[in-house]
C-alpha atoms as a PDB file:
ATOM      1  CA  UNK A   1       2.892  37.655   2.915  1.00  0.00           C
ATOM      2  CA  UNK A   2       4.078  38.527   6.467  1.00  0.00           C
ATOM      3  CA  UNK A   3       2.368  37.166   9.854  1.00  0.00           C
ATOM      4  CA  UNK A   4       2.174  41.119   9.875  1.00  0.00           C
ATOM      5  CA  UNK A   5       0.667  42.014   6.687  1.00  0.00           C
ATOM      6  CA  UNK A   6      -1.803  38.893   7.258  1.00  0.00           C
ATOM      7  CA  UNK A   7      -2.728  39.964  10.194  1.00  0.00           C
ATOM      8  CA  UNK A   8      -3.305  43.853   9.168  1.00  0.00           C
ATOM      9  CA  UNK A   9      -5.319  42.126   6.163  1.00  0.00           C
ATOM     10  CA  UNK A  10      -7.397  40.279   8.989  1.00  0.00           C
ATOM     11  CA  UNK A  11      -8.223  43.145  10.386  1.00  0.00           C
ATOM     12  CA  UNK A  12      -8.974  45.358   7.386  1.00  0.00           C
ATOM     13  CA  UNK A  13     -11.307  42.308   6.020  1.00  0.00           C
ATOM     14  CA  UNK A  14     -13.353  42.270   9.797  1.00  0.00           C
ATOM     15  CA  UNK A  15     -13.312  46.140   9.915  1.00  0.00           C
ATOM     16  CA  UNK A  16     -15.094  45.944   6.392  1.00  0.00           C
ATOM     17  CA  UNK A  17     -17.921  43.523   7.544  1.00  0.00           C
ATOM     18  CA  UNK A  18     -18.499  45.843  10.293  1.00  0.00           C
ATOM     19  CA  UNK A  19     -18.690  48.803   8.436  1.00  0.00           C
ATOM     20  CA  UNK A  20     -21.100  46.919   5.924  1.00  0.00           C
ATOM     21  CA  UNK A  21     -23.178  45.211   8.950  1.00  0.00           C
ATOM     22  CA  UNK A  22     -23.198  47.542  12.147  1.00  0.00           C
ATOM     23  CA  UNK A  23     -23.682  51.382  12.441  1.00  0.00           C
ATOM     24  CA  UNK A  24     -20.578  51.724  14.593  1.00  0.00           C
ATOM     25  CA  UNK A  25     -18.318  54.807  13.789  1.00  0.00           C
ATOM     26  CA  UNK A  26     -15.394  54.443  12.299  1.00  0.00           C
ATOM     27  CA  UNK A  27     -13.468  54.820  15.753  1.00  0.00           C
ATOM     28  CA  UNK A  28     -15.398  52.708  16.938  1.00  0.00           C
ATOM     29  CA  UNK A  29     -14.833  49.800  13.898  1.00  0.00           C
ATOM     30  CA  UNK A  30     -10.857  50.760  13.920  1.00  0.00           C
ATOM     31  CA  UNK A  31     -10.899  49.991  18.444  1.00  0.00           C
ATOM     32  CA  UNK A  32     -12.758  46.976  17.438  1.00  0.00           C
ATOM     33  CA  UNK A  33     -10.302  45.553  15.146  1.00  0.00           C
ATOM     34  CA  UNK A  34      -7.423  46.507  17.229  1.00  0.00           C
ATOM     35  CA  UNK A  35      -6.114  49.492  15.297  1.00  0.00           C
ATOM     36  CA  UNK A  36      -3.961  51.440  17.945  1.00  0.00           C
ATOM     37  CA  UNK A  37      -4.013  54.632  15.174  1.00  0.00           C
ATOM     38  CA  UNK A  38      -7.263  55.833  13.450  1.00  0.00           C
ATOM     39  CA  UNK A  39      -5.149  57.452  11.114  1.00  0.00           C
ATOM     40  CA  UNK A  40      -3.239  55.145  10.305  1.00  0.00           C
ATOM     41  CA  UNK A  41      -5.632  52.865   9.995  1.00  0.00           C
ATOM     42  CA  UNK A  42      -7.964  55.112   7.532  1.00  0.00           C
ATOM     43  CA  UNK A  43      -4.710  55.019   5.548  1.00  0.00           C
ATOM     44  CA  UNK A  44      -4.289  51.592   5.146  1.00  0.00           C
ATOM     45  CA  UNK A  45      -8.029  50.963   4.508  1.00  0.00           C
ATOM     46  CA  UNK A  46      -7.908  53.360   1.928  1.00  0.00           C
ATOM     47  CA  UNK A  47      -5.045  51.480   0.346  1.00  0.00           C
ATOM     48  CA  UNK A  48      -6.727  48.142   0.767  1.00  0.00           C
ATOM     49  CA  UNK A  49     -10.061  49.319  -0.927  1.00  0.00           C
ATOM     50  CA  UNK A  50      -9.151  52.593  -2.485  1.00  0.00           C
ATOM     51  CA  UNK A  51     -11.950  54.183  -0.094  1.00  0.00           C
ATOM     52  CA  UNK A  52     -11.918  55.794   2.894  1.00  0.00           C
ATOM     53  CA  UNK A  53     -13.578  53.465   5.572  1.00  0.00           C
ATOM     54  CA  UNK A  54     -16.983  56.342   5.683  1.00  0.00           C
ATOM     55  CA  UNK A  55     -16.588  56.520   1.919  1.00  0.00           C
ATOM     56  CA  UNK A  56     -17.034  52.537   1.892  1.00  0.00           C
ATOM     57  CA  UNK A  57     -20.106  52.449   4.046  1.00  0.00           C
ATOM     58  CA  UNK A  58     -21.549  55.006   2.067  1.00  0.00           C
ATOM     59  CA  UNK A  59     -21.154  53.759  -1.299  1.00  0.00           C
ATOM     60  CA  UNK A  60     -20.289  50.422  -3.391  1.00  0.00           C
ATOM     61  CA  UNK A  61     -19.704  47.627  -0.473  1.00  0.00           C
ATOM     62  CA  UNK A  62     -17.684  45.226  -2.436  1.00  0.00           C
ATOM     63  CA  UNK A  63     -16.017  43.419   0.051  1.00  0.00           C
ATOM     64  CA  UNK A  64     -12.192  42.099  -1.127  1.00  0.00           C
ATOM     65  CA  UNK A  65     -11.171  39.256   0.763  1.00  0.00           C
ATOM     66  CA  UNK A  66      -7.731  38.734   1.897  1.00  0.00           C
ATOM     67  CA  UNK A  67      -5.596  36.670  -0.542  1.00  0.00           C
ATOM     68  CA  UNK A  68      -4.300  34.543   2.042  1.00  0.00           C
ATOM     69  CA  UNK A  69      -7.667  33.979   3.922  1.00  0.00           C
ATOM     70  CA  UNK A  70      -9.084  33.172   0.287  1.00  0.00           C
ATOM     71  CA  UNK A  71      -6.565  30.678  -0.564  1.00  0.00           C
ATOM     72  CA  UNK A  72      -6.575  28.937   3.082  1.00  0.00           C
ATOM     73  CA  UNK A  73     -10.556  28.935   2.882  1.00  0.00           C
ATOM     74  CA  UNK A  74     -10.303  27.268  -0.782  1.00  0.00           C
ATOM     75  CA  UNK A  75      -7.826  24.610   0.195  1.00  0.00           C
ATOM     76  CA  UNK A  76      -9.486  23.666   3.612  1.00  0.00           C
ATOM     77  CA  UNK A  77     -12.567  22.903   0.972  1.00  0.00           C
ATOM     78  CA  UNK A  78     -10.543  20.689  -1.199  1.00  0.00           C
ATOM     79  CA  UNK A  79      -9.106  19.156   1.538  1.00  0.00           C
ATOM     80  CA  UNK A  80     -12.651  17.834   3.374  1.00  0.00           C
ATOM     81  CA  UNK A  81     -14.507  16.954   0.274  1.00  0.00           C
END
């Protein structure tokens, strides 16, 4: 994974807890999380999720981490225990 496609999966995975945890509007989530583009950032959170970002608050709010967070979380674990 790219520095850039790690940190547009950064992004996507804080714009999803804000969707889930705040009643910000979408712009509003999408400003938050840096997105210079809201349609281009609806795209690629679409792509990520297979829902639009209001489609996502709506409904099911299964939140996919980011493979490369995951794996960084999981080995900082092993490493301290």
């Amino acid at each position: 994974m790219s520095p850039v496609q790690f940190a547009k999966c950064c992004r996507l995975d804080k714009a999803c807890g804000l969707l889930v945890t705040t009643r910000l509007a979408v712009k509003q989530v999408a400003a938050a999380v840096g997105a210079q583009d809201l349609s281009h950032f609806c795209k690629d959170f679409k792509r990520r999720y297979g829902k639009t970002p209001a489609q996502f608050r709506e409904g099911g709010r299964e939140v996919r981490r980011c493979s490369a967070l995951a794996s960084i979380s999981t080995r900082d674990s092993a490493g301290r225990g």
